[in-house]
N, C-alpha and C. Protein backbone atom coordinates (compact mmCIF):
# COMPACT_ATOMS: atom_id res chain seq x y z
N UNK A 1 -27.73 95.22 8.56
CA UNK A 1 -28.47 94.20 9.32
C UNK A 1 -27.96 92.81 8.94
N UNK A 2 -27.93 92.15 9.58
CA UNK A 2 -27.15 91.01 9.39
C UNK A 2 -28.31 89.66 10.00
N UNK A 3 -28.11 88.44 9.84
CA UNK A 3 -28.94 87.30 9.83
C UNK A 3 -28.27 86.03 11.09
N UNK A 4 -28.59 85.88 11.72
CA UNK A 4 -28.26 85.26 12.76
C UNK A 4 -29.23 83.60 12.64
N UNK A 5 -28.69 82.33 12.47
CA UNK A 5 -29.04 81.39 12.00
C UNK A 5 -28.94 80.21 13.27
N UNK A 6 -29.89 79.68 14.09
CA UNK A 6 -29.71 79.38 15.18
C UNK A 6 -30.24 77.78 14.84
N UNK A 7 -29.83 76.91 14.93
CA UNK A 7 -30.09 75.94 14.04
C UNK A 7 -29.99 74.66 15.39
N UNK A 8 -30.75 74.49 16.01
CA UNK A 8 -31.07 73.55 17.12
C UNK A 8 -31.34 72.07 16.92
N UNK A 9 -30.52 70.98 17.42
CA UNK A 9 -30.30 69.73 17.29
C UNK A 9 -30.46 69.12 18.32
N UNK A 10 -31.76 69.24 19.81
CA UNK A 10 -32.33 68.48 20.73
C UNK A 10 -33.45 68.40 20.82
N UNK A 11 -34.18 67.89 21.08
CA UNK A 11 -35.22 67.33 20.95
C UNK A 11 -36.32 67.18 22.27
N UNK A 12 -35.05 67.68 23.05
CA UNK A 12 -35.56 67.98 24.60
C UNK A 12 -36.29 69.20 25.05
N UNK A 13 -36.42 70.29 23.92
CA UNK A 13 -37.11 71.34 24.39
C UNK A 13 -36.52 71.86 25.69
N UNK A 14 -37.79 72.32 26.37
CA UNK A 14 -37.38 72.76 27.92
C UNK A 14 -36.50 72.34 28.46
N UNK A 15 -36.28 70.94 28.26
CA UNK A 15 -34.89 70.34 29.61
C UNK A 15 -33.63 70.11 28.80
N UNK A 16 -33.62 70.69 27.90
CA UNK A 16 -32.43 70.66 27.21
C UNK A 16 -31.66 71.18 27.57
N UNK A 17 -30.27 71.14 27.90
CA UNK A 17 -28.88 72.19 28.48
C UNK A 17 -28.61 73.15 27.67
N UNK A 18 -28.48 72.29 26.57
CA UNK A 18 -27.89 72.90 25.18
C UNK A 18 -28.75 74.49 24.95
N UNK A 19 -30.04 73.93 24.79
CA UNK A 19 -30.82 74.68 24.13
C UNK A 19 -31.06 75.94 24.81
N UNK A 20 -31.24 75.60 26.64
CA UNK A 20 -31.35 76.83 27.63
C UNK A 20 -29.46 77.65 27.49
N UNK A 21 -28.45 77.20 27.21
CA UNK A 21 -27.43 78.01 26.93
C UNK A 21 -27.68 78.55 25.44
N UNK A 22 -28.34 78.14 24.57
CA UNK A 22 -28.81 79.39 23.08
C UNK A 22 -29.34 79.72 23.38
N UNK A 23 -30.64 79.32 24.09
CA UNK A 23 -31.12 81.01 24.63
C UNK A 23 -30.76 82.17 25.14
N UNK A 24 -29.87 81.72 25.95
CA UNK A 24 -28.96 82.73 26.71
C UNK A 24 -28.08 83.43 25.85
N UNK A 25 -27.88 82.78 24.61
CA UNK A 25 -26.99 83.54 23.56
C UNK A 25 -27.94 84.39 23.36
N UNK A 26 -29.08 84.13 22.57
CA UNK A 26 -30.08 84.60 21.79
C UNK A 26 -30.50 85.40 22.41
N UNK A 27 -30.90 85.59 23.62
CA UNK A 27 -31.05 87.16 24.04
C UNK A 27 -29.99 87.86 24.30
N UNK A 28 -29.14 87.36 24.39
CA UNK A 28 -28.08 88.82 24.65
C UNK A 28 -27.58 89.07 23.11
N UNK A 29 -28.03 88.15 22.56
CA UNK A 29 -27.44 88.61 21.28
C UNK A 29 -28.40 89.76 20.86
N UNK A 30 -29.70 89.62 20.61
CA UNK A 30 -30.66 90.63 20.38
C UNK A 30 -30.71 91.74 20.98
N UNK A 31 -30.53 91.63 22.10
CA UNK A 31 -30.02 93.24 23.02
C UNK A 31 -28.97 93.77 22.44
N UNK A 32 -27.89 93.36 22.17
CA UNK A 32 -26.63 94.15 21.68
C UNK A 32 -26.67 94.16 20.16
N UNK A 33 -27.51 93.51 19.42
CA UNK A 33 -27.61 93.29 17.93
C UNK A 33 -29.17 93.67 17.44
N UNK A 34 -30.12 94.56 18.07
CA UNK A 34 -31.20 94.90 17.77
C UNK A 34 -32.23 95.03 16.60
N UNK A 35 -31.42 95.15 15.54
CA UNK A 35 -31.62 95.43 14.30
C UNK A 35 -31.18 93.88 13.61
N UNK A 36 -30.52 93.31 13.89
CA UNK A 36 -30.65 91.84 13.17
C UNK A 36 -32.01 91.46 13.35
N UNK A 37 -31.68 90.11 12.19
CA UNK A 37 -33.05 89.04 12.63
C UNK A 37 -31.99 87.66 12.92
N UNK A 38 -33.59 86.80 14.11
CA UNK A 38 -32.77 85.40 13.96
C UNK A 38 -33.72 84.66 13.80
N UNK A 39 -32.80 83.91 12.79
CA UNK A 39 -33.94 82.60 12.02
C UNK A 39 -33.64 81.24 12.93
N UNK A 40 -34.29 80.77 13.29
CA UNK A 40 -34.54 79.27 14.12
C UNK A 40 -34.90 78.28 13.45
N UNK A 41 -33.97 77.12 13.34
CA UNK A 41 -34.65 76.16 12.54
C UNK A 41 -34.32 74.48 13.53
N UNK A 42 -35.25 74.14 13.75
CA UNK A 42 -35.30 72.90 14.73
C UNK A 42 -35.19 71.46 14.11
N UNK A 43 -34.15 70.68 13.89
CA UNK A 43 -33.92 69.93 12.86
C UNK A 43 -34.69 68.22 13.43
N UNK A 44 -35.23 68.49 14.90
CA UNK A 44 -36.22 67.35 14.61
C UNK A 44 -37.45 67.49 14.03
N UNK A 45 -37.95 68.70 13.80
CA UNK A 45 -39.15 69.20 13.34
C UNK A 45 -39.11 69.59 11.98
N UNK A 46 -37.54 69.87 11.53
CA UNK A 46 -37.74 70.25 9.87
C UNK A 46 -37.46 68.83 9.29
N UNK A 47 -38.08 69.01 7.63
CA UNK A 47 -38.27 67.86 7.00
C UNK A 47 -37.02 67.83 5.89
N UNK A 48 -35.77 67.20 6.35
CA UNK A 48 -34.90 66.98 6.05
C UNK A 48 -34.89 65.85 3.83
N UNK A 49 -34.25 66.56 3.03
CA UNK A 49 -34.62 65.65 2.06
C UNK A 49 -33.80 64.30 2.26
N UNK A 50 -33.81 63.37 2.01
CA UNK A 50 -33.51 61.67 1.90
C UNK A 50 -32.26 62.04 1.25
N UNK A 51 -30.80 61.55 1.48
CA UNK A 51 -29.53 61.55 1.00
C UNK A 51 -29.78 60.22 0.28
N UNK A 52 -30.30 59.90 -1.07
CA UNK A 52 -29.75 58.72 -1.50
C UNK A 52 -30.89 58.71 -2.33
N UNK A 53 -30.68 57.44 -3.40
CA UNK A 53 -31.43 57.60 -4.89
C UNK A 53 -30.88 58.57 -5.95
N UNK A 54 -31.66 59.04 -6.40
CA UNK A 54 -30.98 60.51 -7.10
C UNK A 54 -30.12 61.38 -6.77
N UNK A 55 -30.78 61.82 -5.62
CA UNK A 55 -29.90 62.94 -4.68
C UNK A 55 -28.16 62.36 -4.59
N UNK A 56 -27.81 61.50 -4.08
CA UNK A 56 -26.89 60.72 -3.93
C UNK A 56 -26.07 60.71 -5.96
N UNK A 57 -27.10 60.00 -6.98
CA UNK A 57 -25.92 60.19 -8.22
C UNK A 57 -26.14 61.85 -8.45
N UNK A 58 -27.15 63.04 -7.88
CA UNK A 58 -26.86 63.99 -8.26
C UNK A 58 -25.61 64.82 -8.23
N UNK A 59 -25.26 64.17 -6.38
CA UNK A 59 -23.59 64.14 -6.21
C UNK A 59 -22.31 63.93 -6.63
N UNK A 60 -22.90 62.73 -7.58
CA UNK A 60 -21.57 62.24 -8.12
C UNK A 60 -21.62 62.72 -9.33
N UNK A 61 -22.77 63.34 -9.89
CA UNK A 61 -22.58 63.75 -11.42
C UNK A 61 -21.78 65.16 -11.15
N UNK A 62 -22.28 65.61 -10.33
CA UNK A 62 -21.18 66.82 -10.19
C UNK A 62 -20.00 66.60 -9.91
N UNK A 63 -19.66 65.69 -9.00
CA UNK A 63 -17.88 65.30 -8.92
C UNK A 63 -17.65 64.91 -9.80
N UNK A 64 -17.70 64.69 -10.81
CA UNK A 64 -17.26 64.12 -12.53
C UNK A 64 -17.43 64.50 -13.30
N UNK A 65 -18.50 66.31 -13.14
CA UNK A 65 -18.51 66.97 -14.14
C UNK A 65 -19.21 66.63 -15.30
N UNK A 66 -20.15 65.45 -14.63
CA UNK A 66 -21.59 65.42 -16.15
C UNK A 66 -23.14 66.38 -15.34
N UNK A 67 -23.77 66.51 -16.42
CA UNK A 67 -25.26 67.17 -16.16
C UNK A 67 -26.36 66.17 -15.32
N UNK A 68 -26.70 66.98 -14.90
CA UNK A 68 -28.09 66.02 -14.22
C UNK A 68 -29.31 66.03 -15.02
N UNK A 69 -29.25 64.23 -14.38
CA UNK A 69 -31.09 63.85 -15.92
C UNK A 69 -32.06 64.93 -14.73
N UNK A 70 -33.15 64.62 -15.63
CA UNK A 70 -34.46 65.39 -14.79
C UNK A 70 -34.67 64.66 -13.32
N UNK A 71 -34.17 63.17 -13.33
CA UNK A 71 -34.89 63.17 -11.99
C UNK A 71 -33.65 63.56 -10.78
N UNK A 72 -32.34 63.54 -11.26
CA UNK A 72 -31.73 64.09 -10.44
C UNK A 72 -31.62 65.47 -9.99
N UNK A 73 -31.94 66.39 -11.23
CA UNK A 73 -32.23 67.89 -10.72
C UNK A 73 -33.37 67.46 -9.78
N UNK A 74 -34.35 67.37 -10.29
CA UNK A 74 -35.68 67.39 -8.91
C UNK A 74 -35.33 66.94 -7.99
N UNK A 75 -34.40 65.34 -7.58
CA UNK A 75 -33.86 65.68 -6.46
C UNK A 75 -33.20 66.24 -5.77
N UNK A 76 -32.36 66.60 -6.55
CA UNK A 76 -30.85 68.06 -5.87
C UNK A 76 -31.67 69.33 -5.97
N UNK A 77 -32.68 69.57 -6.22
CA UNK A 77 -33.15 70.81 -5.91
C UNK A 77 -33.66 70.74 -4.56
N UNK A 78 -34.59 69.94 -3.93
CA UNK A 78 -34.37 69.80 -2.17
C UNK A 78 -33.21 69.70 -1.47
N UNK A 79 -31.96 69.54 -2.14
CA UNK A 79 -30.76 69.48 -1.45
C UNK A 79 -30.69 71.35 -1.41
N UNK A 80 -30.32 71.48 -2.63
CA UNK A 80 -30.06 72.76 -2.84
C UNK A 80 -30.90 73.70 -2.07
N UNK A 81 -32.11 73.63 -1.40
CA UNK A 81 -32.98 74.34 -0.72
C UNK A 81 -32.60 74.43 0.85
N UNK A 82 -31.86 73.49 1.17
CA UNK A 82 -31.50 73.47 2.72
C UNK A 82 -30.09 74.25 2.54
N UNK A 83 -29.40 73.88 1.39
CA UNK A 83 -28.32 74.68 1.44
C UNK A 83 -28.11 76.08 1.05
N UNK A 84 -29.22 76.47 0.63
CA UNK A 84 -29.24 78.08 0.28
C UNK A 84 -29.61 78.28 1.49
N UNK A 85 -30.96 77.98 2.33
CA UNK A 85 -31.35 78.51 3.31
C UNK A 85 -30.02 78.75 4.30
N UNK A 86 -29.17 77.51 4.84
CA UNK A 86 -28.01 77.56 5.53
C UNK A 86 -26.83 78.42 4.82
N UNK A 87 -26.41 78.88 3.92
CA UNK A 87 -25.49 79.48 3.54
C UNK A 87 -25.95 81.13 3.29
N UNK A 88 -27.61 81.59 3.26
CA UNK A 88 -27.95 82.69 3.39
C UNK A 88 -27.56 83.63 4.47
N UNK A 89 -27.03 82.98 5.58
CA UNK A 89 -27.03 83.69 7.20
C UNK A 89 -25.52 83.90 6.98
N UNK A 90 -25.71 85.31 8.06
CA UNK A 90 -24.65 86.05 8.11
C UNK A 90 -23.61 85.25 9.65
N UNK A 91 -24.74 84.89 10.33
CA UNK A 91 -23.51 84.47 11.42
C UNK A 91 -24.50 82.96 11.89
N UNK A 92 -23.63 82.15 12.82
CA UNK A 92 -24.42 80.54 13.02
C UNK A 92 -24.67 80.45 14.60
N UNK A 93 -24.99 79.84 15.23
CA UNK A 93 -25.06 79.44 16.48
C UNK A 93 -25.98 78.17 16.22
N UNK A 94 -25.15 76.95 16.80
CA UNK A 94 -25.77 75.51 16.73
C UNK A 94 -25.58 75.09 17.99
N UNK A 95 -26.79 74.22 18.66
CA UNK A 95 -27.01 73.58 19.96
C UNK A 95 -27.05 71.94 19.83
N UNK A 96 -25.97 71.36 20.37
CA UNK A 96 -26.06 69.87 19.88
C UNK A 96 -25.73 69.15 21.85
N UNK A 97 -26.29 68.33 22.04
CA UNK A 97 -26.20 67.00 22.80
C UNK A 97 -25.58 66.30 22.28
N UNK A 98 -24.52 65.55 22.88
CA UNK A 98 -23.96 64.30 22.72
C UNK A 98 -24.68 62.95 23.05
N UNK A 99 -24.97 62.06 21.82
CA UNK A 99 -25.87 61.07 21.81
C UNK A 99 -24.45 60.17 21.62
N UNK A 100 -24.10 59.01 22.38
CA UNK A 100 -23.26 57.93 22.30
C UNK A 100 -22.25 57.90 22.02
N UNK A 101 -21.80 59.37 22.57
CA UNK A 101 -20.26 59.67 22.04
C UNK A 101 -20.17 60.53 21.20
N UNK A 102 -21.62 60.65 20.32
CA UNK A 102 -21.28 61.45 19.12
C UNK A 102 -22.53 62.37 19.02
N UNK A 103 -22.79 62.35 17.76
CA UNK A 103 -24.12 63.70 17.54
C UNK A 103 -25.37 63.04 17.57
N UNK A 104 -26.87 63.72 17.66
CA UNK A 104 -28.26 63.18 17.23
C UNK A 104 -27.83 62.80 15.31
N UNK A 105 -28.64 61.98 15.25
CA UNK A 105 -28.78 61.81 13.98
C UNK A 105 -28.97 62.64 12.91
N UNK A 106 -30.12 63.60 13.57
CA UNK A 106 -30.83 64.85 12.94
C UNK A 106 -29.35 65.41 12.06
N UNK A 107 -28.86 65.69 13.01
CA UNK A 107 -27.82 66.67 12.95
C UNK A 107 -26.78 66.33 11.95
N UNK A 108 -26.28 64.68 11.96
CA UNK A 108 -25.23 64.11 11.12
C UNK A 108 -26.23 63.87 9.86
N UNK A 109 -27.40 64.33 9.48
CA UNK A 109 -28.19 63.96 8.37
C UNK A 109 -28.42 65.49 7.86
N UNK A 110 -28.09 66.11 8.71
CA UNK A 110 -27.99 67.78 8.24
C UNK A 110 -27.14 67.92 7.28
N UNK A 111 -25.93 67.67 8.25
CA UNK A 111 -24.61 68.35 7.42
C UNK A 111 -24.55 67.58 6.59
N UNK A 112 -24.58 66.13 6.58
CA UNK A 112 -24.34 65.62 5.20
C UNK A 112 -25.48 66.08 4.06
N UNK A 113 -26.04 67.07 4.23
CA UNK A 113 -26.99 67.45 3.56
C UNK A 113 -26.19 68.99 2.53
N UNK A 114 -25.64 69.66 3.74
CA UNK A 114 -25.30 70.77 3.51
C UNK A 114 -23.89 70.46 3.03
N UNK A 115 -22.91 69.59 2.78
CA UNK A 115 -22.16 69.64 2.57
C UNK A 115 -21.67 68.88 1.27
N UNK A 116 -21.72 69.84 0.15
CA UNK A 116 -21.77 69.61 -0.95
C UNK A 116 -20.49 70.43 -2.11
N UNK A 117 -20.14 69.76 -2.82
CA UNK A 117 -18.89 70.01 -4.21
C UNK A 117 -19.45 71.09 -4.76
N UNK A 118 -18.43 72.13 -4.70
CA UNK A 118 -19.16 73.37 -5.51
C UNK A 118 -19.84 74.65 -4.47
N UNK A 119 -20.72 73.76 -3.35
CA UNK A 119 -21.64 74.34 -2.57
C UNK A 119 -21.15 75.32 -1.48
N UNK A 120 -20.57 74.49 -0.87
CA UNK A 120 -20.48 74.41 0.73
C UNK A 120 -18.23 74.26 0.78
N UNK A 121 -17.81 73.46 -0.34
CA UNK A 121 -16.37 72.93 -0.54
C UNK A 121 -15.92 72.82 -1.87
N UNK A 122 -14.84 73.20 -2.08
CA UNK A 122 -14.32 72.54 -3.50
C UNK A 122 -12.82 71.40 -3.09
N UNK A 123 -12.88 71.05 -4.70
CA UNK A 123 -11.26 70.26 -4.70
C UNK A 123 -10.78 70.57 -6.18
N UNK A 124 -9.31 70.53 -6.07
CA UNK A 124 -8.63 70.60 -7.37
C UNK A 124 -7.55 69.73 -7.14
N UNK A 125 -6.71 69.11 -7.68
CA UNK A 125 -5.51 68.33 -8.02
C UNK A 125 -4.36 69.48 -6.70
N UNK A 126 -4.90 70.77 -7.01
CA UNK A 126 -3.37 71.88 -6.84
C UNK A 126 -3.54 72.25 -5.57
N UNK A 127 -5.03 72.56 -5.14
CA UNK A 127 -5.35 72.91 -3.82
C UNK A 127 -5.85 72.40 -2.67
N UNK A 128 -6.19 70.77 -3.43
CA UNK A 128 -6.93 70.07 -2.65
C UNK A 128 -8.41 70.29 -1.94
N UNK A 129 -8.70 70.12 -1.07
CA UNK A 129 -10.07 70.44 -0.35
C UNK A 129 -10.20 71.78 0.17
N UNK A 130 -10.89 72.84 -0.22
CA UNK A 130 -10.91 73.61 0.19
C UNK A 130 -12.93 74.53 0.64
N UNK A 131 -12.87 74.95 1.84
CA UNK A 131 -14.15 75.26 2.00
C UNK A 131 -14.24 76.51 1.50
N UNK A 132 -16.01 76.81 1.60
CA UNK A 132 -16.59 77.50 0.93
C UNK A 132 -17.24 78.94 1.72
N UNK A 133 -17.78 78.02 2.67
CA UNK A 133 -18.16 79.19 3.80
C UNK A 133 -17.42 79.66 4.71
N UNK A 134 -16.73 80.72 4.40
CA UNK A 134 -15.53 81.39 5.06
C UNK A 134 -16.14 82.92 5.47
N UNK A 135 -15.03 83.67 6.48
CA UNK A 135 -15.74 84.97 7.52
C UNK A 135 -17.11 84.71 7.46
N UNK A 136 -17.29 83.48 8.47
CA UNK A 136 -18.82 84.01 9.48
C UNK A 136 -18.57 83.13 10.34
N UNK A 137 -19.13 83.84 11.45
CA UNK A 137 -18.36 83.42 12.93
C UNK A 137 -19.45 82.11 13.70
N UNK A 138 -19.03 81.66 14.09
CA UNK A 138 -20.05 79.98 14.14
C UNK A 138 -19.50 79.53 15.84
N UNK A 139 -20.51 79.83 16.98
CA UNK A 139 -20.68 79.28 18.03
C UNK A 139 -21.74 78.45 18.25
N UNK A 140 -20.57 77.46 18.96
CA UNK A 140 -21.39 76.05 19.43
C UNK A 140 -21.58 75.34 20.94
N UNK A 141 -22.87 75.25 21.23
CA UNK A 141 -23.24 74.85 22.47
C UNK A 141 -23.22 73.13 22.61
N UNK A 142 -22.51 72.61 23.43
CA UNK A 142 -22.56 71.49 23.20
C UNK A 142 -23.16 70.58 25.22
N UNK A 143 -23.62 69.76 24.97
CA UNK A 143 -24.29 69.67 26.34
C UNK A 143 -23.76 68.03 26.52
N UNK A 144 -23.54 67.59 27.70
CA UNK A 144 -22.99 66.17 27.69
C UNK A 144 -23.18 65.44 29.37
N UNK A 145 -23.77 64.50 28.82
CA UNK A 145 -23.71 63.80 30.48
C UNK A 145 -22.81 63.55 31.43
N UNK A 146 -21.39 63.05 30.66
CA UNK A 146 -19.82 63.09 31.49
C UNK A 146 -19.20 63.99 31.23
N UNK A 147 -17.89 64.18 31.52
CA UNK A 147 -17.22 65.22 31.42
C UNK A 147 -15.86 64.58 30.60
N UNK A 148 -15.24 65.31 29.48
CA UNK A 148 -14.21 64.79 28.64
C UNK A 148 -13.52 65.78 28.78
N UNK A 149 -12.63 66.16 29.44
CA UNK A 149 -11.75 67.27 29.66
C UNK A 149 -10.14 66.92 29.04
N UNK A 150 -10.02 67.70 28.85
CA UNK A 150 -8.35 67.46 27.73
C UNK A 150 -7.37 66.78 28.18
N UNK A 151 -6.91 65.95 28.21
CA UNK A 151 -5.83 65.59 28.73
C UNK A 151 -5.95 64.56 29.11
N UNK A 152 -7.46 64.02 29.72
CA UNK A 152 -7.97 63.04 30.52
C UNK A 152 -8.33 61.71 29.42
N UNK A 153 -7.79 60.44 29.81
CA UNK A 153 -8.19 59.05 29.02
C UNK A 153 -9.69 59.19 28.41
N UNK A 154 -10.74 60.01 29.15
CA UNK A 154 -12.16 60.02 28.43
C UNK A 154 -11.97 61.01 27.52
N UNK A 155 -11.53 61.95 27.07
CA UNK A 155 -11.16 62.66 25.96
C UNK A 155 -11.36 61.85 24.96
N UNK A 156 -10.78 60.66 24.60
CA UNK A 156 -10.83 59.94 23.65
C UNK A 156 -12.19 59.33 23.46
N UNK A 157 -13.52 59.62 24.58
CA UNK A 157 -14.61 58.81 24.15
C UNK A 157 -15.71 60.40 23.64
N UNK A 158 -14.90 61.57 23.24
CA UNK A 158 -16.16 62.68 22.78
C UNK A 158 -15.46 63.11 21.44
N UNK A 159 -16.29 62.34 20.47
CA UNK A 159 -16.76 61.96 19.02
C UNK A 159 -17.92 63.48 18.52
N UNK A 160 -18.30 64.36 19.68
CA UNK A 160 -19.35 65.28 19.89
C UNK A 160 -18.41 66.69 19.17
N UNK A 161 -17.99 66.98 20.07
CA UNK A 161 -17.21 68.07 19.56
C UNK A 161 -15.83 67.86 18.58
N UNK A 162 -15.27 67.17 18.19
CA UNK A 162 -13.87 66.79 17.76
C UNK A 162 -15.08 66.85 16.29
N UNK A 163 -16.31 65.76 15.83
CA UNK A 163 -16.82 65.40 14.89
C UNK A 163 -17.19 67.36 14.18
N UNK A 164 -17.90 67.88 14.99
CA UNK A 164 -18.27 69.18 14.63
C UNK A 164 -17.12 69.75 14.28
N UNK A 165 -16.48 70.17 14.82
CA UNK A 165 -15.34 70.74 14.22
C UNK A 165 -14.88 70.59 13.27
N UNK A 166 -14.53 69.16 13.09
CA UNK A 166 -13.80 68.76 11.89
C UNK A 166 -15.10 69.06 10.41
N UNK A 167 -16.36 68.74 10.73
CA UNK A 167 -17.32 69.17 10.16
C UNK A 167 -17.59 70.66 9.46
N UNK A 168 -16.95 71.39 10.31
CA UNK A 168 -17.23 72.73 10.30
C UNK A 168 -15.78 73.83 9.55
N UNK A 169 -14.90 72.60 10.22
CA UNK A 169 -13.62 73.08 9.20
C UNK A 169 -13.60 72.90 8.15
N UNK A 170 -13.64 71.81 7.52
CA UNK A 170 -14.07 71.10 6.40
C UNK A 170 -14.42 72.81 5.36
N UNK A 171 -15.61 72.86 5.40
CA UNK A 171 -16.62 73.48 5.07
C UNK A 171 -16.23 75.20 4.92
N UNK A 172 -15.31 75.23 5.57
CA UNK A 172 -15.01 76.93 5.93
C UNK A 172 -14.60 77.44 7.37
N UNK A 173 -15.05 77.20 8.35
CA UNK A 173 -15.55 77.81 9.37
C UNK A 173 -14.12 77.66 10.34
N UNK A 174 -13.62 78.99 10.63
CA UNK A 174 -12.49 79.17 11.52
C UNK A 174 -12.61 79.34 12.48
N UNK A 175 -11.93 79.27 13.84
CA UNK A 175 -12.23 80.12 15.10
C UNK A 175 -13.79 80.54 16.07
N UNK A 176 -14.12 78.68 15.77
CA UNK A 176 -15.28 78.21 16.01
C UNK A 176 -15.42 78.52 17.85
N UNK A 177 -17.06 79.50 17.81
CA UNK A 177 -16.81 79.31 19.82
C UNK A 177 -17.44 78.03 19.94
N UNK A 178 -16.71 77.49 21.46
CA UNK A 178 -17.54 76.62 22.15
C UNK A 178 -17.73 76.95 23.34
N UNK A 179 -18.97 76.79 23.62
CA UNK A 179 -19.70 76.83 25.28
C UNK A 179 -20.06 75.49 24.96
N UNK A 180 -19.90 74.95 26.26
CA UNK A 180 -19.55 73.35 26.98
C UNK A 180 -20.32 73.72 28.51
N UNK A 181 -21.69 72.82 28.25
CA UNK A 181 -22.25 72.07 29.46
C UNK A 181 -21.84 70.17 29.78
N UNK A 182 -20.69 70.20 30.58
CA UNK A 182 -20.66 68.88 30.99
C UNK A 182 -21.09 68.48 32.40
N UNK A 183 -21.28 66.85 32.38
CA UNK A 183 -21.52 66.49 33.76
C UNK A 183 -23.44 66.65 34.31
N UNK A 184 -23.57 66.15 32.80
CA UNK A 184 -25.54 66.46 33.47
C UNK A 184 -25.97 65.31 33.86
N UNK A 185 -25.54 64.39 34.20
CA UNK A 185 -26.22 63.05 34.87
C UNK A 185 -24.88 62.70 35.98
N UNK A 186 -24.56 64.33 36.48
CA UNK A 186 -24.26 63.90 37.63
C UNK A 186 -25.03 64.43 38.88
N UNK A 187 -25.72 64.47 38.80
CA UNK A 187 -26.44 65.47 39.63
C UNK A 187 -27.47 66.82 39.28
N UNK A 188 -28.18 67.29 40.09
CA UNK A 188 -28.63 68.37 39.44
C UNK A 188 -27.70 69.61 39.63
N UNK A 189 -27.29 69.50 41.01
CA UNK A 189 -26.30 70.25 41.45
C UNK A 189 -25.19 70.50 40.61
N UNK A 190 -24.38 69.62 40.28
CA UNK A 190 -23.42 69.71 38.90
C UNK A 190 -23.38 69.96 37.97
N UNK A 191 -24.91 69.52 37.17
CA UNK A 191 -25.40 69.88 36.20
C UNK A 191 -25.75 71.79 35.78
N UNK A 192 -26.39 72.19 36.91
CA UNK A 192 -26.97 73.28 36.56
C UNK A 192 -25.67 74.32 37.68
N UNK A 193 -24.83 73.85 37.93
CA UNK A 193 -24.10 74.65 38.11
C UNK A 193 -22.99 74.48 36.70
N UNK A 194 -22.63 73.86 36.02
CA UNK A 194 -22.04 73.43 34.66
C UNK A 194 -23.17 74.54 33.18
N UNK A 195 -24.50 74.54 33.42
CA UNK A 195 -25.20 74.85 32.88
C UNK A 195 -25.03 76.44 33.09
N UNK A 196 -25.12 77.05 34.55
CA UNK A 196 -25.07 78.11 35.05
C UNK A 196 -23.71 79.05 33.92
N UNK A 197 -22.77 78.58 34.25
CA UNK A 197 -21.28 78.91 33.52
C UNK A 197 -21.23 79.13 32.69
N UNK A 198 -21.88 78.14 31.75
CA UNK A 198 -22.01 78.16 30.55
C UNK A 198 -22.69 79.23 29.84
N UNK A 199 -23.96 79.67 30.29
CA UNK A 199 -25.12 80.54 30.33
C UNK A 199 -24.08 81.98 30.52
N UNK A 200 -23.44 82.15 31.13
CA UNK A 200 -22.69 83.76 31.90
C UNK A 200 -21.35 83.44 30.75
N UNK A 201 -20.81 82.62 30.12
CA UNK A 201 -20.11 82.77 29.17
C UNK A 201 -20.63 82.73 27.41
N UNK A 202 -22.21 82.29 27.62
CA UNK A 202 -22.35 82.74 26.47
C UNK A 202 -22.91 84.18 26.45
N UNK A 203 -23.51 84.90 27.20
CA UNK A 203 -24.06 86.10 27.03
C UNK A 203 -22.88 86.95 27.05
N UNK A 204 -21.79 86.41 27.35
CA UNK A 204 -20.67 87.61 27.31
C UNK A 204 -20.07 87.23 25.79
N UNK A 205 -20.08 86.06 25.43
CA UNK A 205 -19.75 85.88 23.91
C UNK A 205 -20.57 86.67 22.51
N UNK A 206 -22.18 86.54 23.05
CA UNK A 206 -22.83 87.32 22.28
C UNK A 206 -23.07 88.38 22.04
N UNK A 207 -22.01 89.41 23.05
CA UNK A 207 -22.30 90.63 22.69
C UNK A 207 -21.70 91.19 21.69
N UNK A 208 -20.34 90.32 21.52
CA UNK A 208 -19.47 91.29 20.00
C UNK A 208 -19.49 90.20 19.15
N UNK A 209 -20.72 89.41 19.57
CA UNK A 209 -20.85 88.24 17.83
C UNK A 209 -21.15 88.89 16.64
């Protein structure tokens, strides 16, 4: 049995793109994966710990290889709690909107949460940066008002997916899926036919996730 970790970054509920294409994962994933569980965690609703004060030199005492006083353990132990929970799951599926080019906040206050020396990445002089969370397969729904298609001069304005990735490489994560809803403030017509696609390519993704 394996753990399926669905980790949602809109805030839109119901009218979310993003979120109606994880659903569409999420049940076909459960039909073909019956015996898993999936854990849901909604990152405007979870209570994220504060990156800074303690938490912040708890970081650096570990990149330099000294101990943590008491108040920095107590703070790196709320770090350490989001990052066990996230590194417990056997496979990922994350739903993100593009907010101004780039991610919700929620989300860029996540990972810098989860992404920690020792934890999540290491470094040495010999090997340089190397991640931590490696074989587990990590699809991503990403939802967007314009359309940034490859090749095209707006390519250069989606900070959304290029940021995740590089986020996700970082960290471990190879041969990342993406399902892509673009073009939702062009219409509804565009939109939910963009949405539609998306939806019939993730349920065919989730069956051998």
């Amino acid at each position: 049995m394996s753990k399926l970790l669905y980790i949602e970054a809109s805030p839109r509920e119901e009218r979310s793109y993003s979120k109606a294409v994880a659903e569409a994962f999420i049940e076909a994933y459960t039909k073909n994966h019956p015996k898993d569980k999936v854990k849901r965690i909604n990152l405007f609703k979870m209570r994220l710990p504060s990156f800074d004060g303690e938490a912040l030199n708890a970081k650096y005492a570990i990149l330099n290889g000294k101990p943590h006083t008491p108040e920095q353990k107590a703070a790196w132990g709320q770090v350490e709690k989001v990052i066990e929970q996230f590194k417990s799951a056997d496979k990922y599926l994350l739903s993100t909107p593009m907010w101004n080019f780039g991610i919700p906040y929620k989300l860029k206050h996540y990972i810098d949460v989860i992404t920690q020396p020792t934890y999540t990445f290491s470094y040495s002089p010999t090997e340089g940066y190397k991640g931590l969370v490696t074989g587990k397969p990590m699809a991503v729904v990403y939802a967007r008002g314009g359309k940034y298609v490859p090749g095209t001069p707006e390519e250069a304005y989606d900070l959304q997916k290029k940021y995740v990735e590089l986020a996700l490489g970082f960290i471990g994560f190879t041969g990342v899926k993406s399902l892509i809803v673009e073009g939702t403030l062009y219409g509804p017509e565009v939109a939910n036919a963009s949405r539609d696609a998306a939806i019939a390519e993730a349920r065919i993704a989730a069956e051998k996730f």
